[in-house]
N, C-alpha and C. Protein backbone atom coordinates (compact mmCIF):
# COMPACT_ATOMS: atom_id res chain seq x y z
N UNK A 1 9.06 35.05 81.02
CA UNK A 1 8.49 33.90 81.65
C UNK A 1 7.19 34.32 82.33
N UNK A 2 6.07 33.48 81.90
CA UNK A 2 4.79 33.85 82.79
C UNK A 2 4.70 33.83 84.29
N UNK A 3 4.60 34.45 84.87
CA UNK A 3 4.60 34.10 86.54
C UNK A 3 2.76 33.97 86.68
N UNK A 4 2.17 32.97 87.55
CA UNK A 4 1.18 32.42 87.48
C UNK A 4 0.84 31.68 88.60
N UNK A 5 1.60 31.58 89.54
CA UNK A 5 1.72 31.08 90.94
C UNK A 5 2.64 32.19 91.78
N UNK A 6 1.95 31.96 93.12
CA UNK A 6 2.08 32.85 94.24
C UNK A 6 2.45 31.97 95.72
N UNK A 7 3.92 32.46 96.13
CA UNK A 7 4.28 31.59 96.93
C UNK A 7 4.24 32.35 98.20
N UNK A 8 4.15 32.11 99.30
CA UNK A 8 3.77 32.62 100.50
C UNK A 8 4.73 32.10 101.50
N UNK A 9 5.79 32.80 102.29
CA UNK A 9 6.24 31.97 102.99
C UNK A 9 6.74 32.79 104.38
N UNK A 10 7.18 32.88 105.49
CA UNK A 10 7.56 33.74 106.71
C UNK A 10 9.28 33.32 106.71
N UNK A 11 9.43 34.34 107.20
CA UNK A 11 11.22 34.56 107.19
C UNK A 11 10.80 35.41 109.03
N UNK A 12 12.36 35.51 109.13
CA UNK A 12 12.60 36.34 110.15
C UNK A 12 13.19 37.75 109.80
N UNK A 13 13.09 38.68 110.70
CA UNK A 13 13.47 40.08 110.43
C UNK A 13 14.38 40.23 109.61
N UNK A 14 15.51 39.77 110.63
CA UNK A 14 16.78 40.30 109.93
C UNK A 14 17.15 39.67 108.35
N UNK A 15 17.06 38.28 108.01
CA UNK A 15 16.69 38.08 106.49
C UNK A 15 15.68 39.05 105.77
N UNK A 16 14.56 39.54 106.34
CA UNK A 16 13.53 40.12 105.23
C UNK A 16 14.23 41.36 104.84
N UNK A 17 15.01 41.89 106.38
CA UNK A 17 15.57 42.82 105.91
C UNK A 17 16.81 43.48 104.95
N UNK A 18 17.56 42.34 105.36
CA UNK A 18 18.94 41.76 104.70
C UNK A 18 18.26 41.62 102.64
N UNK A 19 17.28 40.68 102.79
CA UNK A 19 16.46 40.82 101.49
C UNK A 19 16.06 42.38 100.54
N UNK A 20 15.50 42.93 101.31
CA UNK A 20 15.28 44.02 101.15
C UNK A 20 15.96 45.41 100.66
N UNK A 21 17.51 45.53 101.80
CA UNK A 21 18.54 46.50 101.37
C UNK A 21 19.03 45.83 100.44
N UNK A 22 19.20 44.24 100.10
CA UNK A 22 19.43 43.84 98.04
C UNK A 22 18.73 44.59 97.14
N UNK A 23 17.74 44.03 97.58
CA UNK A 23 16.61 44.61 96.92
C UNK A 23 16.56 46.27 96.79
N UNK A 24 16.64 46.79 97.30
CA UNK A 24 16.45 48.36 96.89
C UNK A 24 18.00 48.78 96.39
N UNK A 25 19.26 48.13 96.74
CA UNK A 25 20.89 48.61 96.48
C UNK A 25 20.70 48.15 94.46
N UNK A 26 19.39 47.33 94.26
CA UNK A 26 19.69 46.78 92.35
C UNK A 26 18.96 47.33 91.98
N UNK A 27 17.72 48.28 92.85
CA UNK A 27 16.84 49.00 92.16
C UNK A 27 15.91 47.68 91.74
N UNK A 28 15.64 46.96 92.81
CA UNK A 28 14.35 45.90 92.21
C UNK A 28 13.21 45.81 93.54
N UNK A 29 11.87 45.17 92.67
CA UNK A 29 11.32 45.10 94.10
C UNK A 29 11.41 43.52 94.90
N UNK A 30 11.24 43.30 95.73
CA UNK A 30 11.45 42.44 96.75
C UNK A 30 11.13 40.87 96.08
N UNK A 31 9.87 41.19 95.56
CA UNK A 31 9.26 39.93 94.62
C UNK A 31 10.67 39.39 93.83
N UNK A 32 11.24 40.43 92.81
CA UNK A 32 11.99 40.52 92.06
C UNK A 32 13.65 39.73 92.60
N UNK A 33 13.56 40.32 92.98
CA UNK A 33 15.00 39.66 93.71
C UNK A 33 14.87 38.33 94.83
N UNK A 34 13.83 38.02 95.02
CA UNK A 34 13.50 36.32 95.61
C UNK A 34 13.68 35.68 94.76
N UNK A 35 12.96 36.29 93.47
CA UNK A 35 12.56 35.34 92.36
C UNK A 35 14.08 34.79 91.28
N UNK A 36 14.79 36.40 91.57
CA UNK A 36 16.27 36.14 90.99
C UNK A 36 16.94 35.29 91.97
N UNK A 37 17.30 35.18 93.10
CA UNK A 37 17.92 34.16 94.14
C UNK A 37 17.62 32.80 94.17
N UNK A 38 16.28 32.59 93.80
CA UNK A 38 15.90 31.33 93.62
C UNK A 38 16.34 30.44 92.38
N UNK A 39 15.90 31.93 91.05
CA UNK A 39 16.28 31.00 90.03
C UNK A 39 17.90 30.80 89.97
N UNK A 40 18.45 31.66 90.64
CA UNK A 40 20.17 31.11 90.37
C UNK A 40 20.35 30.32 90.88
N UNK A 41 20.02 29.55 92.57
CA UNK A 41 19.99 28.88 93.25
C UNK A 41 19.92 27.28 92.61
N UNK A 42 18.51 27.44 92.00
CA UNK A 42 18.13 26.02 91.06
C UNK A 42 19.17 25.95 90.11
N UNK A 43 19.31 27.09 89.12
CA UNK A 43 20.00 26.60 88.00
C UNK A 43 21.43 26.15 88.28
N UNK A 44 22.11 26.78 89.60
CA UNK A 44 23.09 25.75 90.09
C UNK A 44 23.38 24.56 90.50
N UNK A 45 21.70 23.92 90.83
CA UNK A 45 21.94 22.80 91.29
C UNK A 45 21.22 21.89 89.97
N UNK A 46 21.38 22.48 89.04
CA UNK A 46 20.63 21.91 87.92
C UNK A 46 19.15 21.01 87.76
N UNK A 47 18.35 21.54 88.31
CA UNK A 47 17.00 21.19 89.03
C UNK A 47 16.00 21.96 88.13
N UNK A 48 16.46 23.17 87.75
CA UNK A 48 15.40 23.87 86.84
C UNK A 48 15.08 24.06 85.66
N UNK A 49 14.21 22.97 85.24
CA UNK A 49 14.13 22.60 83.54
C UNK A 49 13.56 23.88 83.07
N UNK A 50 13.37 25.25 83.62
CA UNK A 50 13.29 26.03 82.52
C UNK A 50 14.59 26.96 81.82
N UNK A 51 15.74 26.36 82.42
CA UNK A 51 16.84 27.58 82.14
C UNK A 51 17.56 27.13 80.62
N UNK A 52 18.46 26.11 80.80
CA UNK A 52 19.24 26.24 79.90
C UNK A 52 18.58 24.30 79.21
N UNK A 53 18.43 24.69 77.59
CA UNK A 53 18.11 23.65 77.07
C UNK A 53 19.29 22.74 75.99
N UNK A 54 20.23 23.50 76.01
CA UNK A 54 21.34 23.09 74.61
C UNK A 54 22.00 21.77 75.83
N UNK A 55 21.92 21.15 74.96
CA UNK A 55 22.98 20.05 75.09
C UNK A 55 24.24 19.95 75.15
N UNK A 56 25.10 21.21 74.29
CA UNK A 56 26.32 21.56 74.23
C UNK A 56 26.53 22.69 74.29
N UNK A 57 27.90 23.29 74.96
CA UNK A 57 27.94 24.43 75.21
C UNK A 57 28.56 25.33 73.85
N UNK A 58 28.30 26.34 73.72
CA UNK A 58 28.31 27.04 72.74
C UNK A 58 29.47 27.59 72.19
N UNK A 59 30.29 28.38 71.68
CA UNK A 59 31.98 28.35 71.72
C UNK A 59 31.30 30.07 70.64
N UNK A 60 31.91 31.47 71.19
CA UNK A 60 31.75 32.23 70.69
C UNK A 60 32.70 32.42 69.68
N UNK A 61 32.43 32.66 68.29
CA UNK A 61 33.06 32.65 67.34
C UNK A 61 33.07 34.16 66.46
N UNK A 62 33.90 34.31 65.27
CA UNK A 62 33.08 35.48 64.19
C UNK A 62 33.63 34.97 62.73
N UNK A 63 32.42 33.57 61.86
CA UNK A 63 33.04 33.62 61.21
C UNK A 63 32.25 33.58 59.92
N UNK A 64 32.44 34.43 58.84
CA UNK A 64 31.97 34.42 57.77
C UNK A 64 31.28 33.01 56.72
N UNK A 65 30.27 33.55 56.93
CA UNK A 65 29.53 32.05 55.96
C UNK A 65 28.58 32.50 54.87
N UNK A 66 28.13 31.54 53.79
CA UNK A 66 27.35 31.72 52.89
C UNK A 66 26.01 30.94 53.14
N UNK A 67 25.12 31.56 52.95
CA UNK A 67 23.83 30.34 53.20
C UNK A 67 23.28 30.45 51.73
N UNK A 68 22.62 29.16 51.88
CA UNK A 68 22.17 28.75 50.39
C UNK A 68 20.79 27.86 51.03
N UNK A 69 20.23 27.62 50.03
CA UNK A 69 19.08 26.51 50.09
C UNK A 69 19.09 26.26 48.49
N UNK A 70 18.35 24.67 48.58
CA UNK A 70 18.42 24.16 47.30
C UNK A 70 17.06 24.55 46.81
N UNK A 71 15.96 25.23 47.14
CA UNK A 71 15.22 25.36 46.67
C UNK A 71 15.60 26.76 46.40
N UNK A 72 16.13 27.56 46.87
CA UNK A 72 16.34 29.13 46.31
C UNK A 72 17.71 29.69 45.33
N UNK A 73 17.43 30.18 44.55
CA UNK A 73 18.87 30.30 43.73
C UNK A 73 20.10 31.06 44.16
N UNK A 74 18.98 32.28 44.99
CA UNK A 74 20.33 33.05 45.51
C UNK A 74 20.88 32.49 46.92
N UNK A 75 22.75 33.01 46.41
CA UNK A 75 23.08 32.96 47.92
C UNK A 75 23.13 33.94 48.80
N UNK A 76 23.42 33.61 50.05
CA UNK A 76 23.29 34.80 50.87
C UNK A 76 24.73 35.41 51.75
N UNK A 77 24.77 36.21 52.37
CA UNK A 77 26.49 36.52 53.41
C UNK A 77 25.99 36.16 54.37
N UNK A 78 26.64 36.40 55.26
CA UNK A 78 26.36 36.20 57.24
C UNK A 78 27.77 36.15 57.95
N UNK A 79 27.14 35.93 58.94
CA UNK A 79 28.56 35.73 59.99
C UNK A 79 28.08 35.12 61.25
N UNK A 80 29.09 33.69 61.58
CA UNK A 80 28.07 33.17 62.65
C UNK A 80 28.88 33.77 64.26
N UNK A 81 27.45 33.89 64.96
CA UNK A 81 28.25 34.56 65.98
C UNK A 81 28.56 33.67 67.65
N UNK A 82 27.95 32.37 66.86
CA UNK A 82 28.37 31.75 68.10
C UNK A 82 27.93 29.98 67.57
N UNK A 83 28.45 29.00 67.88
CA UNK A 83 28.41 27.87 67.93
C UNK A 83 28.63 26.57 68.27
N UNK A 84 27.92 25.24 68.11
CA UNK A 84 28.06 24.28 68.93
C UNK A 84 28.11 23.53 68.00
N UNK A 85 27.94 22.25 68.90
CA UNK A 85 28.03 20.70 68.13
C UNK A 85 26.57 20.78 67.64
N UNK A 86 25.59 20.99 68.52
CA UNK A 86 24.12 21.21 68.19
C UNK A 86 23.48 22.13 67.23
N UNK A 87 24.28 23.22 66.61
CA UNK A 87 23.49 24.22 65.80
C UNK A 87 24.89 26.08 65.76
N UNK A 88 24.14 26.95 65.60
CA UNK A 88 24.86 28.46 65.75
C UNK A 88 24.02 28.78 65.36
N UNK A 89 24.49 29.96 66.20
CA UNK A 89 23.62 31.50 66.00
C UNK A 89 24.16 32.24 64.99
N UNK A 90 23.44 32.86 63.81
CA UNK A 90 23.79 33.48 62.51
C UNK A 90 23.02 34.85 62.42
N UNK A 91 24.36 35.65 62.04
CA UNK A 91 23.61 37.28 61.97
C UNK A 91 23.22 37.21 60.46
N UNK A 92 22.43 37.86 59.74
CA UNK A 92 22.29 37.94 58.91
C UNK A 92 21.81 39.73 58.67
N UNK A 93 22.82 40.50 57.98
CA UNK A 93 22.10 42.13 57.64
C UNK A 93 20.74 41.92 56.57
N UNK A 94 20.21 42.92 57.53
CA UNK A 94 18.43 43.23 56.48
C UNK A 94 18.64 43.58 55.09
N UNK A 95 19.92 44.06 54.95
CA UNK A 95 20.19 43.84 53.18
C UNK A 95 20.37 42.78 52.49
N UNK A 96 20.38 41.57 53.18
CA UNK A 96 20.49 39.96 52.73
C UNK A 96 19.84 39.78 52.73
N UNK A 97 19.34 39.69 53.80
CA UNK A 97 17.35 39.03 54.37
C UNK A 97 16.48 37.88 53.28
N UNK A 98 16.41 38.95 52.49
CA UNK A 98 15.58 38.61 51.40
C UNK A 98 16.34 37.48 50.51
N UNK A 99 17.29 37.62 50.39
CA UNK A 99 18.13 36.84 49.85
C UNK A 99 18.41 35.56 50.46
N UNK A 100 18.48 35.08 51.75
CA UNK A 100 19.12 34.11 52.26
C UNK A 100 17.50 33.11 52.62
N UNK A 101 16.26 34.34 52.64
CA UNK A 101 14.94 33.20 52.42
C UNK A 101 15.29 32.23 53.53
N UNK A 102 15.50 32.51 54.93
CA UNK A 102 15.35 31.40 55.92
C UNK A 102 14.70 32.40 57.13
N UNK A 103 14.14 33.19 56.87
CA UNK A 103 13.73 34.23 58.23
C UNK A 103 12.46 33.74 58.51
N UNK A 104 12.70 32.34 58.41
CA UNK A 104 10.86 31.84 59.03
C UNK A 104 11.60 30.45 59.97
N UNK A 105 10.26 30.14 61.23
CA UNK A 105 10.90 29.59 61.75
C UNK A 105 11.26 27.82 60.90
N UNK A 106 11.79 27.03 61.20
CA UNK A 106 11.26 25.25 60.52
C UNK A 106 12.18 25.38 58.96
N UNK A 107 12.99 26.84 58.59
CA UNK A 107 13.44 26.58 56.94
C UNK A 107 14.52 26.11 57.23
N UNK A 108 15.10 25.26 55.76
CA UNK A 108 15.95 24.34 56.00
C UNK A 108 16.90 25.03 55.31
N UNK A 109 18.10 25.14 55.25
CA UNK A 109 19.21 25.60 54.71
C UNK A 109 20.69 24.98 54.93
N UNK A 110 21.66 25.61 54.21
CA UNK A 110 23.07 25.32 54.15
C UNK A 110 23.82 26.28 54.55
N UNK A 111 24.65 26.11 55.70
CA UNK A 111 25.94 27.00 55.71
C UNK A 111 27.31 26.06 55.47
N UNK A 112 27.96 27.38 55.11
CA UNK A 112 28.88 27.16 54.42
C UNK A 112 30.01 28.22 55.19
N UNK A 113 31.46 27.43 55.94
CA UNK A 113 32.27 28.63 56.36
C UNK A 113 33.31 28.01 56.76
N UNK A 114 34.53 28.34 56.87
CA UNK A 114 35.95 28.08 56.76
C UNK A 114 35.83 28.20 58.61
N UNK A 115 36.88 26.72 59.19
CA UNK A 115 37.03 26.46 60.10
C UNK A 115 38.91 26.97 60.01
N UNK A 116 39.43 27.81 61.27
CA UNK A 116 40.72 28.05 61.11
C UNK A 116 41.48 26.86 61.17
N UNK A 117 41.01 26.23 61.87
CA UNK A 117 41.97 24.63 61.91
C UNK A 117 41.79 23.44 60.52
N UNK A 118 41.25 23.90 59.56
CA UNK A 118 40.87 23.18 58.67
C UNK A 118 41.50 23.81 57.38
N UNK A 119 41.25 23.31 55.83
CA UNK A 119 41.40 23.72 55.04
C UNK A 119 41.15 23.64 53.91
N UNK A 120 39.62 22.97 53.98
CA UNK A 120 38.34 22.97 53.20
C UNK A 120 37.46 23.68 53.95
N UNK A 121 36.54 23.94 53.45
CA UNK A 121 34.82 24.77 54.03
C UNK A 121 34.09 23.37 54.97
N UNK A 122 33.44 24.23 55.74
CA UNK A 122 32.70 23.11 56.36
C UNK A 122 31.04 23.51 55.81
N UNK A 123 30.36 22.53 55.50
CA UNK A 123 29.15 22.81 54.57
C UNK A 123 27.99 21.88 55.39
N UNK A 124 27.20 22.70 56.31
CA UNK A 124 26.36 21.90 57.24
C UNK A 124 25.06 22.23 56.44
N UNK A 125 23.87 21.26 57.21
CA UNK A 125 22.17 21.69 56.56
C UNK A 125 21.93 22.02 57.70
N UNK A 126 21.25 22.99 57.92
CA UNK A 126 20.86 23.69 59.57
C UNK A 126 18.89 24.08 58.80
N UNK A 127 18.13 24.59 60.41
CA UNK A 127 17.25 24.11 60.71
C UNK A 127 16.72 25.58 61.24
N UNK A 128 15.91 26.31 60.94
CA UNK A 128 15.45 27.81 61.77
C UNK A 128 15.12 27.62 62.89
N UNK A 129 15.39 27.59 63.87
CA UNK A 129 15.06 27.59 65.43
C UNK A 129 14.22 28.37 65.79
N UNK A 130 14.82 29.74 65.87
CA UNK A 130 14.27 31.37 65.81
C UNK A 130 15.26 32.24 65.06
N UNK A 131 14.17 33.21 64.98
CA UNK A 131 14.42 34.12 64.04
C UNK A 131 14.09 35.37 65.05
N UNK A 132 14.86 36.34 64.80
CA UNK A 132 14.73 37.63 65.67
C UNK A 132 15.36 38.69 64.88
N UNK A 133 14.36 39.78 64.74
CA UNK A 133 14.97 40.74 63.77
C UNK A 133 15.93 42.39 65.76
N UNK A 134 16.66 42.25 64.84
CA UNK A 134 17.63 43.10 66.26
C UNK A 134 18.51 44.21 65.50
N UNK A 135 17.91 45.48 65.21
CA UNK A 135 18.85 46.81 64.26
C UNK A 135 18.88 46.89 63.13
N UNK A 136 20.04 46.29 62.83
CA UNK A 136 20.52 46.31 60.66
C UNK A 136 20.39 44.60 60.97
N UNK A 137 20.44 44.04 61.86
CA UNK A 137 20.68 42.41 61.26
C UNK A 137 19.34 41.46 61.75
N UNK A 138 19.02 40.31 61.29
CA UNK A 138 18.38 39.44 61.54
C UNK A 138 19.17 38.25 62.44
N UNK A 139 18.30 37.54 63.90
CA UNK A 139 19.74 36.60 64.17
C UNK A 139 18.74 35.59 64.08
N UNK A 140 19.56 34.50 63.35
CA UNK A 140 18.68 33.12 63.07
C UNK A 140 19.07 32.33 64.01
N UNK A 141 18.51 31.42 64.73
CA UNK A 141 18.78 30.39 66.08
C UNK A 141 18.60 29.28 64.63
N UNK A 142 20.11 28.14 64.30
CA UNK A 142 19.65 27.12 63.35
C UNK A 142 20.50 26.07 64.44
N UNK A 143 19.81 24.57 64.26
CA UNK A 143 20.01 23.54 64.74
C UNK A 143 20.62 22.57 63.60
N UNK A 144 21.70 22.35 64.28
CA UNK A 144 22.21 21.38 62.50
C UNK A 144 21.08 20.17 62.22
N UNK A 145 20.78 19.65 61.26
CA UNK A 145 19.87 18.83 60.88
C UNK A 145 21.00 17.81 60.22
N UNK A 146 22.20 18.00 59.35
CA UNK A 146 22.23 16.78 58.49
C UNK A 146 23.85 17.60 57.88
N UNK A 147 24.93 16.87 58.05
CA UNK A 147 26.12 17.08 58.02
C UNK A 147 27.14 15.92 57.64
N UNK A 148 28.06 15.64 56.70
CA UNK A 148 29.05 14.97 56.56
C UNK A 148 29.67 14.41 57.51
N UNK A 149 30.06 13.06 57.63
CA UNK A 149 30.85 12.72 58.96
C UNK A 149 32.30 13.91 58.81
N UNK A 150 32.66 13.86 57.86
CA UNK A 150 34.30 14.95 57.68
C UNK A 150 34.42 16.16 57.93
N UNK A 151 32.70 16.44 57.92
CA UNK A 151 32.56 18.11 58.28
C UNK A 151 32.26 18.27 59.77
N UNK A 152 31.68 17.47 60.09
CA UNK A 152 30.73 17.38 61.54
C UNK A 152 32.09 16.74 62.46
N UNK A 153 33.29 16.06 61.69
CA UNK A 153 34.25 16.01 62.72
C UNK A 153 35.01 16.37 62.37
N UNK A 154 35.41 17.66 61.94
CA UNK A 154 36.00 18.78 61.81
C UNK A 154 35.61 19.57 62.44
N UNK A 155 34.41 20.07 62.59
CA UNK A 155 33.61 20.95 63.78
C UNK A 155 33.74 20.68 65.09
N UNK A 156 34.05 19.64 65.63
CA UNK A 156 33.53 18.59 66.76
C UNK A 156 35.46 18.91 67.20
N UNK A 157 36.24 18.55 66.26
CA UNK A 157 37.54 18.41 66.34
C UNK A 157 37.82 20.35 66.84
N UNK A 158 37.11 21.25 66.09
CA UNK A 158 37.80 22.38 66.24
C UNK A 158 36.98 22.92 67.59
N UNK A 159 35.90 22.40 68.59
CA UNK A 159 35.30 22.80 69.53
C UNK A 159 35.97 22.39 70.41
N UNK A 160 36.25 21.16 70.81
CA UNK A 160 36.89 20.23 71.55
C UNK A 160 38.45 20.87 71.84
């Protein structure tokens, strides 16, 4: 986050100081740990539009999927590692990469992956959010774009 403003304000001793032994017990400097107190402060009172943007909360998962696109022939492996009503996060290994052709941000694609409470595939069109290359894997941020009512409440049914 850019910091770009400078806030100025007087405290009394024993807070600056109280501030301070935080501050040096996390190994941060003083700036640092206002700036952490504050932002937890806001994001508790839900006031600070820069923290959290998802609409739904996320449900950590590990489950094997295929991605496809209709414009590319091959398919690809993965494993999603976390998901919502709104989208999942998908690992993809740098030995796929090439294969699954969605490592840009805006590409449109298909996953494809077995819900345990179900017993058909659930087959969504998802959306590149971000893309972040992290070791052996790529993690794609996709936003569902366009889903079956039977699949999308099957998903909805197994979050809930």
């Amino acid at each position: 986050m850019k910091k770009d403003s400078v806030i100025c304000f007087r405290v009394n001793r024993d807070l600056h100081e109280s501030l301070v032994q935080i501050a040096n017990a996390d190994r941060r400097s003083l700036s640092s740990m206002i700036e952490m107190i504050l932002n937890n402060y806001l994001s508790d009172k839900k006031t600070f539009p820069g923290m959290e943007m998802r609409r739904h909360p996320r449900k950590p998962v590990a489950f094997p999927t295929v991605i496809s696109r209709q414009d590319f022939e091959q398919r690809s492996k993965g494993s999603i590692a976390d998901i919502s009503l709104g989208g999942a996060r998908i690992l993809i290994p740098k030995d796929f990469a090439q294969n699954a052709a969605i490592n840009s941000k805006g590409s449109k694609f298909n996953i494809i992956f077995d819900l345990p409470t179900e017993s058909k595939p659930v087959d969504i069109t998802c959306e590149s959010t971000r893309v972040i290359e992290n070791g052996d894997n790529i993690i794609v941020g996709a936003s569902f774009v366009d889903a079956e009512f039977n699949n999308y409440k099957s998903l909805q049914t197994y979050l809930m």
